[in-house]
N, C-alpha and C. Protein backbone atom coordinates (compact mmCIF):
# COMPACT_ATOMS: atom_id res chain seq x y z
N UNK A 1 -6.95 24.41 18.56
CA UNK A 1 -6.79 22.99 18.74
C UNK A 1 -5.36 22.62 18.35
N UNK A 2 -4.12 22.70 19.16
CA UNK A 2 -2.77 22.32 18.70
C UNK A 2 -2.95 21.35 18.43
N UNK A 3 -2.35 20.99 17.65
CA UNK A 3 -1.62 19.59 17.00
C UNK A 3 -0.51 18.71 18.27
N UNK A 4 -0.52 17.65 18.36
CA UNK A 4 0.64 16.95 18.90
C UNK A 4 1.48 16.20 17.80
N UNK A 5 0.98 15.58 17.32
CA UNK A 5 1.78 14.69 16.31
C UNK A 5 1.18 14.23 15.49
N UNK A 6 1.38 13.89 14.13
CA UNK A 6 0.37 12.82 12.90
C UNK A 6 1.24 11.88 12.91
N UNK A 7 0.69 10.58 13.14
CA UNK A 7 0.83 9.33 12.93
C UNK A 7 -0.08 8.34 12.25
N UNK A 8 0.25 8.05 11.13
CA UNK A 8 -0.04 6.93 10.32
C UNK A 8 -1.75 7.48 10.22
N UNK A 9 -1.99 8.38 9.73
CA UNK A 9 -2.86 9.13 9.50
C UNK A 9 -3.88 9.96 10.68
N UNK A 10 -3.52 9.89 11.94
CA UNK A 10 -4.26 10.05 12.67
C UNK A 10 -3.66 11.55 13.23
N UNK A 11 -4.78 12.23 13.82
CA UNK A 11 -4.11 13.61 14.26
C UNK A 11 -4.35 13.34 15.76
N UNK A 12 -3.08 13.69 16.22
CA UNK A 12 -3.74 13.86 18.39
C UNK A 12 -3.50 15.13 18.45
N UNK A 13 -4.66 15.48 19.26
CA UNK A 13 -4.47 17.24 19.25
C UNK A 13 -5.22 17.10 20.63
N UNK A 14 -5.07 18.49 21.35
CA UNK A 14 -5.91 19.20 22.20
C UNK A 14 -6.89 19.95 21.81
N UNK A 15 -7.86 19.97 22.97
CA UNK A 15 -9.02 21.06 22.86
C UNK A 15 -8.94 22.02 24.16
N UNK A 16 -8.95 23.23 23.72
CA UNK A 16 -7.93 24.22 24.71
C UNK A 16 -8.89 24.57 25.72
N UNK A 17 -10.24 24.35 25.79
CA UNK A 17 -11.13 24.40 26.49
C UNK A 17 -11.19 23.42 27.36
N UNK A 18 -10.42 22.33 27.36
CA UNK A 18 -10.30 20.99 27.65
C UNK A 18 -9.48 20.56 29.09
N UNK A 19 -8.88 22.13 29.17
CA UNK A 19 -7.83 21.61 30.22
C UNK A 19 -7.88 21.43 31.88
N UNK A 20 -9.67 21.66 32.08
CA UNK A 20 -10.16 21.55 33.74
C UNK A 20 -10.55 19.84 33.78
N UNK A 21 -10.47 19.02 32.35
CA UNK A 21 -10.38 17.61 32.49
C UNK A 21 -8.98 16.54 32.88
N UNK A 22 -9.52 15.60 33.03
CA UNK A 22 -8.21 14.75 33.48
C UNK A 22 -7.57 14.88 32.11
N UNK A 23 -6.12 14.11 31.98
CA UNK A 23 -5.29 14.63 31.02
C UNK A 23 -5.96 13.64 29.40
N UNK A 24 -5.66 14.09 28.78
CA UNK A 24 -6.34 13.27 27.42
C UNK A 24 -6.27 13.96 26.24
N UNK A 25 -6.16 13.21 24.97
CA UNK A 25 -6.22 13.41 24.06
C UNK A 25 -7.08 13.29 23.02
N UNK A 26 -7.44 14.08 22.04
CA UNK A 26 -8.66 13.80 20.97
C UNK A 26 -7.81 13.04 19.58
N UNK A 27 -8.10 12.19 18.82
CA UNK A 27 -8.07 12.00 17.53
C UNK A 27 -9.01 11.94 16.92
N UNK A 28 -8.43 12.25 15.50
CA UNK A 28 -8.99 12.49 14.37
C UNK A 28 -8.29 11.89 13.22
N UNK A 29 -9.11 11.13 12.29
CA UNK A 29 -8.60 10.71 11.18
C UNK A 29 -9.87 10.88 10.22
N UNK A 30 -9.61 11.20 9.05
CA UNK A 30 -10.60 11.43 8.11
C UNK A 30 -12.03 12.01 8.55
N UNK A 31 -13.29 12.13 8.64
CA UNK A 31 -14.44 12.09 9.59
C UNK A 31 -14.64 11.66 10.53
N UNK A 32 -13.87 10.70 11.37
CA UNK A 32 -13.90 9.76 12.78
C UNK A 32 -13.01 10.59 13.62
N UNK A 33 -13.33 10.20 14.90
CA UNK A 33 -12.77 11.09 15.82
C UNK A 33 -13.01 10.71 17.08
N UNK A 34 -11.97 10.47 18.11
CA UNK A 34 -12.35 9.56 19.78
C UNK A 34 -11.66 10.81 20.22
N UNK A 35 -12.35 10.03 21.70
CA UNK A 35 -11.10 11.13 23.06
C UNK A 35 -10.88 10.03 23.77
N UNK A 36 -9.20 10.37 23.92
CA UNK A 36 -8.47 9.32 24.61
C UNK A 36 -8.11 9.54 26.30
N UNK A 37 -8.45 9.25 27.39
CA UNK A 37 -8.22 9.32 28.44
C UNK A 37 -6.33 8.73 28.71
N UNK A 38 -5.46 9.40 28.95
CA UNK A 38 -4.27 8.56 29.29
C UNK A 38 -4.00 8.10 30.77
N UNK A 39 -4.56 7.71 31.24
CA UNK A 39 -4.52 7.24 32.65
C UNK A 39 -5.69 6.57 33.26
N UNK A 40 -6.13 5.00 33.19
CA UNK A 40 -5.38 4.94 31.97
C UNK A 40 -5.42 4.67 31.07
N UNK A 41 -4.92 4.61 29.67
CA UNK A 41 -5.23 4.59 28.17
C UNK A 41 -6.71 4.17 27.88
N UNK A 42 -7.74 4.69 28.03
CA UNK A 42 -9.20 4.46 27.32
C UNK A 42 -9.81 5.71 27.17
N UNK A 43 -11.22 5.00 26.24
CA UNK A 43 -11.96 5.60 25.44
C UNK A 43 -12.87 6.70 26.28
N UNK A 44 -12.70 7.90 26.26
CA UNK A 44 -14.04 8.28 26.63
C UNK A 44 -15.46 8.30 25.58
N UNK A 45 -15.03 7.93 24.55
CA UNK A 45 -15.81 7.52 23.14
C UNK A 45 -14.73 7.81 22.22
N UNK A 46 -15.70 7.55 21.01
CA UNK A 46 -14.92 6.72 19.92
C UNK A 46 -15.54 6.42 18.60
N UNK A 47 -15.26 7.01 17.44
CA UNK A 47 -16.38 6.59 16.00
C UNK A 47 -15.42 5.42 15.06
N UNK A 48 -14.28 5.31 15.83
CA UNK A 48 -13.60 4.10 15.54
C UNK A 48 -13.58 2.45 15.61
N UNK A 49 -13.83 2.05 14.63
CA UNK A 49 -13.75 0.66 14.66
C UNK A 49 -12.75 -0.19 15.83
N UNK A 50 -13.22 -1.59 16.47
CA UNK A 50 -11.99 -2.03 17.38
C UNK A 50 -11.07 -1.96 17.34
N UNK A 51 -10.70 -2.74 15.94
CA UNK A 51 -9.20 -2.33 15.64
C UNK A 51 -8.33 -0.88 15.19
N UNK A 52 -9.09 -0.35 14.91
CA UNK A 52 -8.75 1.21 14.64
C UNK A 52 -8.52 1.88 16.24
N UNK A 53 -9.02 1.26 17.37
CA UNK A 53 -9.16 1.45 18.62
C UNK A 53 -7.94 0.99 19.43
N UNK A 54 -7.84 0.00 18.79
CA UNK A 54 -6.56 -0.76 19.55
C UNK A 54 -5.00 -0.40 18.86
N UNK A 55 -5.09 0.39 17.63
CA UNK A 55 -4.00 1.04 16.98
C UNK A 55 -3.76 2.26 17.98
N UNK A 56 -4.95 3.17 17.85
CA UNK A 56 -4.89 4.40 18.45
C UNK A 56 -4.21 4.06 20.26
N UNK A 57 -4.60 3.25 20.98
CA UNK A 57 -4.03 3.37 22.27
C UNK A 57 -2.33 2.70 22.08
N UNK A 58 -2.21 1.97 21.09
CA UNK A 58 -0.65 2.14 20.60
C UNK A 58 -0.16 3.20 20.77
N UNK A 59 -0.36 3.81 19.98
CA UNK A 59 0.12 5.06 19.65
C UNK A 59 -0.23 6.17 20.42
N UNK A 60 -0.94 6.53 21.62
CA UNK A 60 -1.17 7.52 21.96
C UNK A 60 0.13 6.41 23.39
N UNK A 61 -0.03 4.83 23.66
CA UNK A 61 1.37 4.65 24.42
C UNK A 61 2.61 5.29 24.05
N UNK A 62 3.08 4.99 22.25
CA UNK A 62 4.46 5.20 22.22
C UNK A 62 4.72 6.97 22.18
N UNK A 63 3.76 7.34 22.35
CA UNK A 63 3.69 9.06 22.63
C UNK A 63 3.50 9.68 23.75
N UNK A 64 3.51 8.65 25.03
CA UNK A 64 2.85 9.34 26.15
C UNK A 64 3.69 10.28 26.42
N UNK A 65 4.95 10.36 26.80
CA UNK A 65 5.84 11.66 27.35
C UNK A 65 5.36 12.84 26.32
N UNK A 66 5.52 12.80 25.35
CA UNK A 66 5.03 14.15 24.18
C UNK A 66 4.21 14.58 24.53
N UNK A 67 2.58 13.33 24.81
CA UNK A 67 1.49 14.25 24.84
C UNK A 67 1.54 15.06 26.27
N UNK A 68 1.99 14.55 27.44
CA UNK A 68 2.33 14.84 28.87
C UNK A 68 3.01 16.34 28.67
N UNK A 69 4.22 16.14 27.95
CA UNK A 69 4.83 17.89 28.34
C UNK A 69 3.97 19.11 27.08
N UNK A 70 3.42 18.49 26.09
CA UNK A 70 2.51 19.34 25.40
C UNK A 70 1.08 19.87 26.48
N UNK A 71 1.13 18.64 27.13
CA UNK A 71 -0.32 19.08 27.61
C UNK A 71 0.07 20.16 28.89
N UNK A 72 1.46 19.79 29.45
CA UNK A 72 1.40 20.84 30.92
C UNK A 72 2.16 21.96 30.30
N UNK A 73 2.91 22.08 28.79
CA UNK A 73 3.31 23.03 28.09
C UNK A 73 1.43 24.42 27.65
N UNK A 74 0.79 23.46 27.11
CA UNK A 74 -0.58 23.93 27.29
C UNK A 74 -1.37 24.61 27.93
N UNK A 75 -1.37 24.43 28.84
CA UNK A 75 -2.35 24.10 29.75
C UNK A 75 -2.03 24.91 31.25
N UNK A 76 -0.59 24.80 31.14
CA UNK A 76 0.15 25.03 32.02
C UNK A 76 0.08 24.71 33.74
N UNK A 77 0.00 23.57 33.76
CA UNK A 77 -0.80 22.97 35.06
C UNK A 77 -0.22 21.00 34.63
């Protein structure tokens, strides 16, 4: 499960099994944990509160290029 980046406690990572799905990201913070669809930016679920919801698609915005060349760095596709 690479890592992409920690921000303000949250981990975005991949699941390497993950990569015959559209492009997306998982977080994790403490026991909670969503998968983020980036295209565009929503939930495919989520153990996050709204606002904990509406932080996370912040931040998986001001990261989109990162998570993009991690994921075709990945994935390779």
């Amino acid at each position: 499960m690479p890592t992409i980046v920690h921000v303000k406690g949250y981990r975005l990572f991949f699941v390497s099994f993950d990569g015959s799905e559209p492009m997306h990201v998982h977080v994790r913070k403490e026991s909670r944990a969503a998968k983020v669809w980036l295209t565009p930016p929503s939930f495919a679920w989520s153990d996050f509160s709204a606002h904990e919801n509406r932080e996370i698609v912040r931040i998986v915005k001001d990261h989109e290029a990162l998570i993009r060349n991690k994921w075709h760095e990945h994935f390779g596709h």
